[in-house]
PDB file of N, CA and C in Angstrom:
ATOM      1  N   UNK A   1       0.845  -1.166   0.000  1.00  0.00           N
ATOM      2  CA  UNK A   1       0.000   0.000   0.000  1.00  0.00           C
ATOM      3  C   UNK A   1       0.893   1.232   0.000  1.00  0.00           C
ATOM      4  N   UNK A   2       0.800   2.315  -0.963  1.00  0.00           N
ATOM      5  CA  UNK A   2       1.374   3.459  -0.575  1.00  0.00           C
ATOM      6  C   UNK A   2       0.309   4.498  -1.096  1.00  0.00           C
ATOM      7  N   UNK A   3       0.900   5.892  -0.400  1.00  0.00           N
ATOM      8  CA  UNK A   3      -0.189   7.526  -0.916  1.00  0.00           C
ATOM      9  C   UNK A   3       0.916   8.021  -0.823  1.00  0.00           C
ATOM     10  N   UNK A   4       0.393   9.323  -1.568  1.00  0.00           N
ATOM     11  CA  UNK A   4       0.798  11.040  -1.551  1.00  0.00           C
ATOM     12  C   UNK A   4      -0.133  11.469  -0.547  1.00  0.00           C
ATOM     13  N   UNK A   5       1.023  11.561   0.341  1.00  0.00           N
ATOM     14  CA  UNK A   5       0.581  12.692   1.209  1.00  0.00           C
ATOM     15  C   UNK A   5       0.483  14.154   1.091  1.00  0.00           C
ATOM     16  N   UNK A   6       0.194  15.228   1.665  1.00  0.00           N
ATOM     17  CA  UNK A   6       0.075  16.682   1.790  1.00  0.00           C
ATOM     18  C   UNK A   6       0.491  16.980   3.157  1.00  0.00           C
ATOM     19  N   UNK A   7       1.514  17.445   3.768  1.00  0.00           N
ATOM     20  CA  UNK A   7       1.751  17.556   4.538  1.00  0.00           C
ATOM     21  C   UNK A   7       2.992  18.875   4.801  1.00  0.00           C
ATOM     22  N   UNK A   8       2.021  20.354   5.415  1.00  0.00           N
ATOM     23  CA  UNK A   8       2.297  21.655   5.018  1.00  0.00           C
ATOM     24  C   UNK A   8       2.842  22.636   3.833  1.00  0.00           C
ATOM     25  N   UNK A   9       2.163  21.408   2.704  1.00  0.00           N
ATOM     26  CA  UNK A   9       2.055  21.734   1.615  1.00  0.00           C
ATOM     27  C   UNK A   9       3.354  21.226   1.007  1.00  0.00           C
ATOM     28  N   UNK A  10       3.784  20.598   1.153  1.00  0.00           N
ATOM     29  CA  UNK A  10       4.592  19.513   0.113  1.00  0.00           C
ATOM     30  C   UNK A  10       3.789  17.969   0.303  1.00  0.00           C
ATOM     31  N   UNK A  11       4.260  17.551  -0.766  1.00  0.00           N
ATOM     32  CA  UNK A  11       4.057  15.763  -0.960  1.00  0.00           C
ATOM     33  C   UNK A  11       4.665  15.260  -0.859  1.00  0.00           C
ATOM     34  N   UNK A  12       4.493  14.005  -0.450  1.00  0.00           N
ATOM     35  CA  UNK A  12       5.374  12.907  -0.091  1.00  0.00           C
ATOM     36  C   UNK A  12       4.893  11.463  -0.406  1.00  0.00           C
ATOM     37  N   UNK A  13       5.593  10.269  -0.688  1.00  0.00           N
ATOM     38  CA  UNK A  13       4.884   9.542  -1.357  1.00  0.00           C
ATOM     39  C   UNK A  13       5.263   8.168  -0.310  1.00  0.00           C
ATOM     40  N   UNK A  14       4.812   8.099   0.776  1.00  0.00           N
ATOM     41  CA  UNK A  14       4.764   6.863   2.126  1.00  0.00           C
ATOM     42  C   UNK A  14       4.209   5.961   1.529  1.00  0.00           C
ATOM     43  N   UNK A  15       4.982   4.535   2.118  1.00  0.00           N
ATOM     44  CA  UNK A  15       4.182   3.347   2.759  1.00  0.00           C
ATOM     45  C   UNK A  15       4.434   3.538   3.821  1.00  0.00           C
ATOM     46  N   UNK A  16       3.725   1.976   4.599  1.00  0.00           N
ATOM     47  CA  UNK A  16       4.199   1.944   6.093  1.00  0.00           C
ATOM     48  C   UNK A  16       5.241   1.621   6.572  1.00  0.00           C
ATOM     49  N   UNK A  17       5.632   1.663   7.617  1.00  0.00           N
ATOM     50  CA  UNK A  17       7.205   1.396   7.919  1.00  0.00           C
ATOM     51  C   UNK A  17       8.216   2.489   7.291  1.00  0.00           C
ATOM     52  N   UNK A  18       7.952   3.414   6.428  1.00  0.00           N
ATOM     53  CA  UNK A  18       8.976   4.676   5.960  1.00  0.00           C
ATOM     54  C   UNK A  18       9.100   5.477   6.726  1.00  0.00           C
ATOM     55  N   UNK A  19      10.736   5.907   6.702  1.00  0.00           N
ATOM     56  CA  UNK A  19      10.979   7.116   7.510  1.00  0.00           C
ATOM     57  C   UNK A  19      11.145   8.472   6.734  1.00  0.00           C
ATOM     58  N   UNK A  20      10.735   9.322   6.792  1.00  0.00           N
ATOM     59  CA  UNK A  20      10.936  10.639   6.206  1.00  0.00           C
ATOM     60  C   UNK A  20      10.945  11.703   6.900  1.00  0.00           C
ATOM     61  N   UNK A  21      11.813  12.862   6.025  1.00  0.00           N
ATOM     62  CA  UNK A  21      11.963  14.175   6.899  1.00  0.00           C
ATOM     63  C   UNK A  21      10.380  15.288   6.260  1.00  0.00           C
ATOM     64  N   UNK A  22      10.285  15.735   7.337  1.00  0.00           N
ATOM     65  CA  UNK A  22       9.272  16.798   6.852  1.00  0.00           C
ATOM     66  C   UNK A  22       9.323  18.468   7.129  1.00  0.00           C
ATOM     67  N   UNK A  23       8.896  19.376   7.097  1.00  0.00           N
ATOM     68  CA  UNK A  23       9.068  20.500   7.363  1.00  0.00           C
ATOM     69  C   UNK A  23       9.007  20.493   8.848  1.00  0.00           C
ATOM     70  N   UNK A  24       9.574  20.954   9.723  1.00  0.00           N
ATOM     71  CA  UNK A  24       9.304  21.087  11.425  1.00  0.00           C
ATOM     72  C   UNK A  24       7.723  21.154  12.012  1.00  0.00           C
ATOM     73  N   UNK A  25       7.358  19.953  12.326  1.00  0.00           N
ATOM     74  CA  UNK A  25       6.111  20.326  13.291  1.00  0.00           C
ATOM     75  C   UNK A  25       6.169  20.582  14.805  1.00  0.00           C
ATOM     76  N   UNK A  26       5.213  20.868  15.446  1.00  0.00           N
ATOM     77  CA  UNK A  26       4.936  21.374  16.481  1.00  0.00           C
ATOM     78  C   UNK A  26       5.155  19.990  17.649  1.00  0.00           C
ATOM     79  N   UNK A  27       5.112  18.841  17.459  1.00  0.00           N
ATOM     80  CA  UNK A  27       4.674  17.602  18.406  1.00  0.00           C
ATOM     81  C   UNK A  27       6.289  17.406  18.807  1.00  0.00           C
ATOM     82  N   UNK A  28       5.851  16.486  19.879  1.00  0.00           N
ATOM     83  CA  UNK A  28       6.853  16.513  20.779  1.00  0.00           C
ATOM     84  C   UNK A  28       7.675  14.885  20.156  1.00  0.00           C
ATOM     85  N   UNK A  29       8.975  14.552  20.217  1.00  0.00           N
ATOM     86  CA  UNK A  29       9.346  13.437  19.603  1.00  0.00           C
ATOM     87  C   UNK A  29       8.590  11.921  20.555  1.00  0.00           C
ATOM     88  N   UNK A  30       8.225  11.008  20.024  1.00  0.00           N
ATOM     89  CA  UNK A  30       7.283  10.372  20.884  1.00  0.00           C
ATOM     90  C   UNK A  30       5.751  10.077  20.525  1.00  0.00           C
ATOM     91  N   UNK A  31       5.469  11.847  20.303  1.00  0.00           N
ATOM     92  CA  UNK A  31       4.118  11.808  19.660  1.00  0.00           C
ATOM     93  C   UNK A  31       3.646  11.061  18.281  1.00  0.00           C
ATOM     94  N   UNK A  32       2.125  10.955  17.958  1.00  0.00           N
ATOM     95  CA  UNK A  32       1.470  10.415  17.067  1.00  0.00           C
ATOM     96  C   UNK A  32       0.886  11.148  16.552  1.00  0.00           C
ATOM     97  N   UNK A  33       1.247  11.309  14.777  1.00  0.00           N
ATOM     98  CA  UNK A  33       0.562  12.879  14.127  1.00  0.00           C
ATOM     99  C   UNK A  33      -0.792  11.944  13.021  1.00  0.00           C
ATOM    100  N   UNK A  34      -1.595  12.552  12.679  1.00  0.00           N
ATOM    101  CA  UNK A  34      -2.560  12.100  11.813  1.00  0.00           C
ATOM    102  C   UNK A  34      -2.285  13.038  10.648  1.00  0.00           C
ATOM    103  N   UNK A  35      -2.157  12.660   9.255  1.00  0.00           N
ATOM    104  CA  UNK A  35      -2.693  13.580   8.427  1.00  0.00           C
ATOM    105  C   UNK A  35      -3.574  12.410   7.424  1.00  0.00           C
ATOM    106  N   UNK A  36      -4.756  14.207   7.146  1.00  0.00           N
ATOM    107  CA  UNK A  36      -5.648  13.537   6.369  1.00  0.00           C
ATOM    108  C   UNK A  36      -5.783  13.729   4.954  1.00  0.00           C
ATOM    109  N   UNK A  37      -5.042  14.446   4.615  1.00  0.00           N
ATOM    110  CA  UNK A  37      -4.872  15.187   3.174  1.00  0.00           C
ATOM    111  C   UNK A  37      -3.885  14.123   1.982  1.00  0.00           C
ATOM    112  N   UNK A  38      -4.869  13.165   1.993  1.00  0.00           N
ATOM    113  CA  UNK A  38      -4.169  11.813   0.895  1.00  0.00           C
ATOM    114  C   UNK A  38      -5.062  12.386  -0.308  1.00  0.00           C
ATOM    115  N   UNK A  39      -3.639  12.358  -1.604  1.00  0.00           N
ATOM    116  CA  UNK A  39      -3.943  12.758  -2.878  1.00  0.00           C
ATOM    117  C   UNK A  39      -4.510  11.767  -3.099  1.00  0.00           C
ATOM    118  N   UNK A  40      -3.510  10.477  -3.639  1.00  0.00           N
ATOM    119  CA  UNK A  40      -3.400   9.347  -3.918  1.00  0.00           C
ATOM    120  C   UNK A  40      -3.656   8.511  -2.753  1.00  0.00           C
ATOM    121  N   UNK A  41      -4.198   6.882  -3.278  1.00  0.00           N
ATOM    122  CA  UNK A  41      -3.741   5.872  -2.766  1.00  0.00           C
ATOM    123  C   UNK A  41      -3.774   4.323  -3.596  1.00  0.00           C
ATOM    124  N   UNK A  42      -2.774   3.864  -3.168  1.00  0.00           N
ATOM    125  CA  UNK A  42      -2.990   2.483  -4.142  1.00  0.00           C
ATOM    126  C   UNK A  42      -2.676   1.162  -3.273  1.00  0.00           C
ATOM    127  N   UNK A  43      -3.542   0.560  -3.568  1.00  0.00           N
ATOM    128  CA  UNK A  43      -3.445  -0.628  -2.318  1.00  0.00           C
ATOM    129  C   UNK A  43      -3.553  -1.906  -3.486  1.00  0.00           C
ATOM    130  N   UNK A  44      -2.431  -2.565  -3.953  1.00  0.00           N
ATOM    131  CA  UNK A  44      -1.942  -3.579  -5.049  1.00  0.00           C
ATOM    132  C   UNK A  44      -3.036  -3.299  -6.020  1.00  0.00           C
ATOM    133  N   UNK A  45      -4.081  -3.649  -6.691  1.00  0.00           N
ATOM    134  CA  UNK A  45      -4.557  -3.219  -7.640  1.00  0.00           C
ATOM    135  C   UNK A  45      -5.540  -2.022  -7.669  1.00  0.00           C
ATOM    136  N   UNK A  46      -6.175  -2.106  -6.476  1.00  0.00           N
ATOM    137  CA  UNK A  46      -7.180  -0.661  -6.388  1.00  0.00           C
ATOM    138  C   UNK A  46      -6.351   0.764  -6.341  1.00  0.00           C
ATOM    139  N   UNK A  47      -6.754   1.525  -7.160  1.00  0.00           N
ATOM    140  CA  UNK A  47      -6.266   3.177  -6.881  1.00  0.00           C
ATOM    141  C   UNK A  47      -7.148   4.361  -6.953  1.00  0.00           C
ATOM    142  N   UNK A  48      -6.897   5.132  -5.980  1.00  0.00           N
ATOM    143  CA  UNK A  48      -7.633   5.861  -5.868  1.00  0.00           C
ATOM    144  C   UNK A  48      -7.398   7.254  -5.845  1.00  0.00           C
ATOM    145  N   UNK A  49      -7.737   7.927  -6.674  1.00  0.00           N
ATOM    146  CA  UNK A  49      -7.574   9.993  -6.763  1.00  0.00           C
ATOM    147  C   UNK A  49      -7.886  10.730  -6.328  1.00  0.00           C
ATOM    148  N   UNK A  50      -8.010  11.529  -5.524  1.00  0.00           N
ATOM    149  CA  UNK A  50      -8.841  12.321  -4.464  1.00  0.00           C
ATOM    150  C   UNK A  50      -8.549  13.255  -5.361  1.00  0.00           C
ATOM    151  N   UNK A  51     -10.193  13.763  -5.615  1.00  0.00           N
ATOM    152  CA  UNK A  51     -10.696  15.417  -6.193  1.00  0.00           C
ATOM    153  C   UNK A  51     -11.272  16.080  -5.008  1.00  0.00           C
ATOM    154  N   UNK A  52     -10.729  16.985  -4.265  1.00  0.00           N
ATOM    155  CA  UNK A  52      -9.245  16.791  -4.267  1.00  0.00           C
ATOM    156  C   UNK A  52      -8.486  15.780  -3.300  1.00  0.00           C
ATOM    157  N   UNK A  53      -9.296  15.354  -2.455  1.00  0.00           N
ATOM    158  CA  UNK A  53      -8.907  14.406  -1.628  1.00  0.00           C
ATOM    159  C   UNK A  53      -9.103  13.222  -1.239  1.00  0.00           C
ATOM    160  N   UNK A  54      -8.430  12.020  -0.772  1.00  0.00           N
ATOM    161  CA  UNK A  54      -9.059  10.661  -0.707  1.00  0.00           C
ATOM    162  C   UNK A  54      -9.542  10.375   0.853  1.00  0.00           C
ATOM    163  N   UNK A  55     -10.365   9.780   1.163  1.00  0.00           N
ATOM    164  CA  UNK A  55     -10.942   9.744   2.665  1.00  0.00           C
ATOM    165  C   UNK A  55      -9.883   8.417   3.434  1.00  0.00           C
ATOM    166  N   UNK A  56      -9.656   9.012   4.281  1.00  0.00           N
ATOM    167  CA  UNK A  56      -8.563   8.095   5.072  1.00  0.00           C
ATOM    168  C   UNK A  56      -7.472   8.950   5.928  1.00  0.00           C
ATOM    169  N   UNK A  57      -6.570   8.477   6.251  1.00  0.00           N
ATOM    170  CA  UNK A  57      -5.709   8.750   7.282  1.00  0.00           C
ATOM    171  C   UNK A  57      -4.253   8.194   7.303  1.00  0.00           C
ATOM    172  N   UNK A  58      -3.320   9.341   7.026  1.00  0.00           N
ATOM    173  CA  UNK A  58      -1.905   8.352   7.257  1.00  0.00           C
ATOM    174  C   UNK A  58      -1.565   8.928   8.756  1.00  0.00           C
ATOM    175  N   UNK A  59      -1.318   7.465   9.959  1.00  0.00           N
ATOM    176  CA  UNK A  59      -1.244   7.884  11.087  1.00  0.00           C
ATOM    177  C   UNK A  59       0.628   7.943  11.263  1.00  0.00           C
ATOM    178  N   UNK A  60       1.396   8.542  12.193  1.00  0.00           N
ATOM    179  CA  UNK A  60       2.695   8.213  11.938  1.00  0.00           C
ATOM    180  C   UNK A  60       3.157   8.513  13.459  1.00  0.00           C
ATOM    181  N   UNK A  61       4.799   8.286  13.537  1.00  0.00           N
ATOM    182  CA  UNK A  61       5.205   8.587  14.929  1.00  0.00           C
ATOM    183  C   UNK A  61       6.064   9.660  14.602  1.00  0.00           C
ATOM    184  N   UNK A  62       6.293  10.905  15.660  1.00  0.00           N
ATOM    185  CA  UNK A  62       7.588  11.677  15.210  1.00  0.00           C
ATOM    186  C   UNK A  62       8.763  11.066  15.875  1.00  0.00           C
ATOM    187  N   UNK A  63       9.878  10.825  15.430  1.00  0.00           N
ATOM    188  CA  UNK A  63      10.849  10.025  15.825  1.00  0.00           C
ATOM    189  C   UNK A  63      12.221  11.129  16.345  1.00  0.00           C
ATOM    190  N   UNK A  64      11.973  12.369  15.854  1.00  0.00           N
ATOM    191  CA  UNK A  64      13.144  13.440  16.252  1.00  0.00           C
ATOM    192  C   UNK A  64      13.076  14.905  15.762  1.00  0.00           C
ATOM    193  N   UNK A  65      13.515  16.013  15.979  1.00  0.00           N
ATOM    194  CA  UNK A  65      13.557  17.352  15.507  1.00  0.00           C
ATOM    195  C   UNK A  65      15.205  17.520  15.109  1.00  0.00           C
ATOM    196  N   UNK A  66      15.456  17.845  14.345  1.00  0.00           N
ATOM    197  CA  UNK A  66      16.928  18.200  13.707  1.00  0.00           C
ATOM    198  C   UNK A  66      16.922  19.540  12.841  1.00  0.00           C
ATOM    199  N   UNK A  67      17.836  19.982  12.535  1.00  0.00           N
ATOM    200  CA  UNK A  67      18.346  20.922  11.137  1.00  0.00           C
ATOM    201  C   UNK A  67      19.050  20.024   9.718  1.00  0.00           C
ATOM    202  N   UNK A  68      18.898  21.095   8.815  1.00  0.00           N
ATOM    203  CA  UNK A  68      19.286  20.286   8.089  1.00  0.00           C
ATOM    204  C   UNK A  68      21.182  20.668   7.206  1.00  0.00           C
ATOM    205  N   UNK A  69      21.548  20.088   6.710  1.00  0.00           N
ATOM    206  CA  UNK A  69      23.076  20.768   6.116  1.00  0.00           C
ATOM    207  C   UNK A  69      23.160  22.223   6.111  1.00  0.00           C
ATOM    208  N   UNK A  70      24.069  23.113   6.586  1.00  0.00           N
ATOM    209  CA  UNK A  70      23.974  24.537   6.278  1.00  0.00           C
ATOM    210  C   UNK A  70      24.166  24.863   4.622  1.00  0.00           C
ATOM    211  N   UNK A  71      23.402  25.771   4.407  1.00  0.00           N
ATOM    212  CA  UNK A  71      23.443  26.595   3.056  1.00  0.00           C
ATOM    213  C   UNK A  71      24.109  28.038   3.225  1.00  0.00           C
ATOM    214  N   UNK A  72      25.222  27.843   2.783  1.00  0.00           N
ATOM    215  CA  UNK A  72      25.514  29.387   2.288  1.00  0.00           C
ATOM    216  C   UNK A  72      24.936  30.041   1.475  1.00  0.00           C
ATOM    217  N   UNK A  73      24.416  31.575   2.003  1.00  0.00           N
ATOM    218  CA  UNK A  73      23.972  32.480   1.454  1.00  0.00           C
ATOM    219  C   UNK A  73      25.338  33.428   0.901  1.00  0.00           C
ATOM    220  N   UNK A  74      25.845  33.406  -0.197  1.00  0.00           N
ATOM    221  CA  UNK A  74      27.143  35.112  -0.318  1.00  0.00           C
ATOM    222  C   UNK A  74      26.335  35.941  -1.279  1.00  0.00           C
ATOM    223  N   UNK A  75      26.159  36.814  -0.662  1.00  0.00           N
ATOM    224  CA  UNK A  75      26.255  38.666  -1.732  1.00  0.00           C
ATOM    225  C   UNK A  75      27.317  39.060  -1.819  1.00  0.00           C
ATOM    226  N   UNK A  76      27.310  39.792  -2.705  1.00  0.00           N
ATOM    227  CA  UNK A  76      28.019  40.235  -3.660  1.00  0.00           C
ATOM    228  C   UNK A  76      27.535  41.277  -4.701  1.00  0.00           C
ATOM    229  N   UNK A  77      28.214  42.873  -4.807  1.00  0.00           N
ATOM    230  CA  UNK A  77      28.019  43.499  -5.540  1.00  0.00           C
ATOM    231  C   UNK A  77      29.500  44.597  -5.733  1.00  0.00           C
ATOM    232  N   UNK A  78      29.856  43.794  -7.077  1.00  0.00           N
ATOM    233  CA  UNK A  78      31.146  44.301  -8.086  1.00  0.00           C
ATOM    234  C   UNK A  78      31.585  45.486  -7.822  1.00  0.00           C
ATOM    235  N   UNK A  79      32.673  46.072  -7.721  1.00  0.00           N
ATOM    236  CA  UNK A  79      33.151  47.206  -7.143  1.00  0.00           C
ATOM    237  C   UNK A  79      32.536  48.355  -6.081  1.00  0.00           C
ATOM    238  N   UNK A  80      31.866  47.622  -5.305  1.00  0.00           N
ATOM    239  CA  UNK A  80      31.147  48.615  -4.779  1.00  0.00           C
ATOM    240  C   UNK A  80      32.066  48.182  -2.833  1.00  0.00           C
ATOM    241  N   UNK A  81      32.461  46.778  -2.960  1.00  0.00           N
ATOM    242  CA  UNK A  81      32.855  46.692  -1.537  1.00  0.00           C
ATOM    243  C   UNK A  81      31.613  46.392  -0.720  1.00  0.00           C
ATOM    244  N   UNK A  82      30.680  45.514  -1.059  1.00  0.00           N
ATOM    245  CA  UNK A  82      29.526  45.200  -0.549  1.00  0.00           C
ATOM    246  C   UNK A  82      30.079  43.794  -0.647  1.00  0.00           C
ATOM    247  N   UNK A  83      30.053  42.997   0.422  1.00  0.00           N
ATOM    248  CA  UNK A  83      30.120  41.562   0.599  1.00  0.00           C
ATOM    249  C   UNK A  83      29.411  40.759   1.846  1.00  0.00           C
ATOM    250  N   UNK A  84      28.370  39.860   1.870  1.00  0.00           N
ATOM    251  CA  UNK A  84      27.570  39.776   2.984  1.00  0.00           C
ATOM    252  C   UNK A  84      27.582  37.549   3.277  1.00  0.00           C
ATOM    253  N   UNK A  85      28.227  37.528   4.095  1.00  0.00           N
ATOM    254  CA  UNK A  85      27.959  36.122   3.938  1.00  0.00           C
ATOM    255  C   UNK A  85      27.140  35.653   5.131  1.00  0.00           C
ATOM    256  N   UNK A  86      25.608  34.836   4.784  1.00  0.00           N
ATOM    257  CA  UNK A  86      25.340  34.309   5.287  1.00  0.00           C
ATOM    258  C   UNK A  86      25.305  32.469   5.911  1.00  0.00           C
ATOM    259  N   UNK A  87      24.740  31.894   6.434  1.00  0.00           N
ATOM    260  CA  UNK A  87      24.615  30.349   6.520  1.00  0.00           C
ATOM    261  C   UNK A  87      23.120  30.252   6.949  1.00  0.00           C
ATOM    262  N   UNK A  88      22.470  29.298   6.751  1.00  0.00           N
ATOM    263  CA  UNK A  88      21.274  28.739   6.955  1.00  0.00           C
ATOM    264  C   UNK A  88      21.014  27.008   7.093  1.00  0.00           C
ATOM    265  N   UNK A  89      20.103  26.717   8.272  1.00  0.00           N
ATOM    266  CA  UNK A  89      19.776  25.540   8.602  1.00  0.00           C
ATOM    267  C   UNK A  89      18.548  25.092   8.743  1.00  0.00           C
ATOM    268  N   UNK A  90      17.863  24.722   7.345  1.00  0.00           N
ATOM    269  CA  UNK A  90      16.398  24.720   7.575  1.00  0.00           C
ATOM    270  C   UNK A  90      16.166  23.394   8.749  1.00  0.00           C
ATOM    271  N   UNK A  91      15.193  23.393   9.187  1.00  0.00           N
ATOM    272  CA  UNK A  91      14.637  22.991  10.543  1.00  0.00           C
ATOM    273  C   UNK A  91      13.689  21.835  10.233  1.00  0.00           C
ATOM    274  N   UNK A  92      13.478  20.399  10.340  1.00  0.00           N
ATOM    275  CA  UNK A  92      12.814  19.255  10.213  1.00  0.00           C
ATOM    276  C   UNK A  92      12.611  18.427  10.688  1.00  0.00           C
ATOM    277  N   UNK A  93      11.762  17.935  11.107  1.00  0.00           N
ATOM    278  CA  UNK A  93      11.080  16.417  11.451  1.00  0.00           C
ATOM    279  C   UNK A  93      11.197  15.298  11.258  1.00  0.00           C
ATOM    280  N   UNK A  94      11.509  14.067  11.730  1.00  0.00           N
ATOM    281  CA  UNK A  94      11.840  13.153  11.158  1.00  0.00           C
ATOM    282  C   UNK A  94      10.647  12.385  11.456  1.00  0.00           C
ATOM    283  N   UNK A  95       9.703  11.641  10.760  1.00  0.00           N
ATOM    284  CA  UNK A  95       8.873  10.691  11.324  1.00  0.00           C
ATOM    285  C   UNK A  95       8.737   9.328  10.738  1.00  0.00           C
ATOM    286  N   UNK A  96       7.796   8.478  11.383  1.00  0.00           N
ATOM    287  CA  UNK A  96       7.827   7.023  11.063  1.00  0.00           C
ATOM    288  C   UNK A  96       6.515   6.629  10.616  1.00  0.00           C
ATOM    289  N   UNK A  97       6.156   6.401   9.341  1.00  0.00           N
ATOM    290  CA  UNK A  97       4.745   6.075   9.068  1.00  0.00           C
ATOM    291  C   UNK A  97       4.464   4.799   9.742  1.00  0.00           C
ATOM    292  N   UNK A  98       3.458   4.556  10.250  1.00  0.00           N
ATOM    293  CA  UNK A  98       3.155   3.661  11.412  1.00  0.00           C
ATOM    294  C   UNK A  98       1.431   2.347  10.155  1.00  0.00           C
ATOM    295  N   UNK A  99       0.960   3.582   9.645  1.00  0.00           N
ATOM    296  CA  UNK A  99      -0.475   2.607   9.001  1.00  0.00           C
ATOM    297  C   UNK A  99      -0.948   3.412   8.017  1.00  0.00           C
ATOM    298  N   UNK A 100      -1.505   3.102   6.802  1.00  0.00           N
ATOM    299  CA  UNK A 100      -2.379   3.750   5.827  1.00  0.00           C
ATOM    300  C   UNK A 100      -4.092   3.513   5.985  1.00  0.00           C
ATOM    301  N   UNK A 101      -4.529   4.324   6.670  1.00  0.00           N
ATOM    302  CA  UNK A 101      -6.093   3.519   7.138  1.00  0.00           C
ATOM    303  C   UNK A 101      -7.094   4.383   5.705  1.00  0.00           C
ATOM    304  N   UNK A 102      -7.876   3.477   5.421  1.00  0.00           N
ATOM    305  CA  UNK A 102      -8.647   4.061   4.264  1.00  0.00           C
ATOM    306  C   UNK A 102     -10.389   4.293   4.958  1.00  0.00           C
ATOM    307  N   UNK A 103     -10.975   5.304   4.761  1.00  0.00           N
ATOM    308  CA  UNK A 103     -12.223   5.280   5.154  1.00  0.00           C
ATOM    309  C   UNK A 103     -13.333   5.136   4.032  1.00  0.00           C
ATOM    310  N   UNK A 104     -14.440   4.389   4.189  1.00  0.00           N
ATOM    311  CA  UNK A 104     -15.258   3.738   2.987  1.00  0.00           C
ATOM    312  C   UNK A 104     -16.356   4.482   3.093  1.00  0.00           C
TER     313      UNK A 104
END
């Protein structure tokens, strides 16, 4: 069984048992998140399209909060003696899809 999820507006494409990073949520590591916003789902031959959404539930565990690789930011502007270097660490979630529950 796997879906496309929606989850703060990116997709992601889970089965169960996958680990993935997501944008930083609010829950504490430990916790159990629900999302209900399944594009897709395909369970071996049945598939299903949600206009816009499919009825069901991917339930999951959050497993940790981290950052992610730093990104250098450099400016730069040509003879002027303007030079600005930044770094950045976007901020993410790691969780554990736990079940794909479908509602009929």
């Amino acid at each position: 069984m796997e879906a496309i999820v929606e989850i703060q507006g990116f997709q992601f494409r889970v089965h169960p048992d996958d680990t993935i990073f997501v944008p930083r949520l609010q829950e504490e590591p430990g916790s159990t998140v629900e999302f209900d916003r399944i594009l897709y789902l395909r369970d071996g031959e049945k598939i299903a399209v949600g206009t816009p959404y499919v009825s069901g539930t991917v339930k999951a565990t959050v497993v940790e909060h981290g950052k992610g690789e730093k990104v250098i930011v450099f400016k730069k502007k040509r003879r002027k003696g303007y030079r600005v270097k930044n770094g950045h660490r976007q901020p993410y979630t790691q969780i554990k899809i736990e079940s794909i529950e479908v509602s009929q």
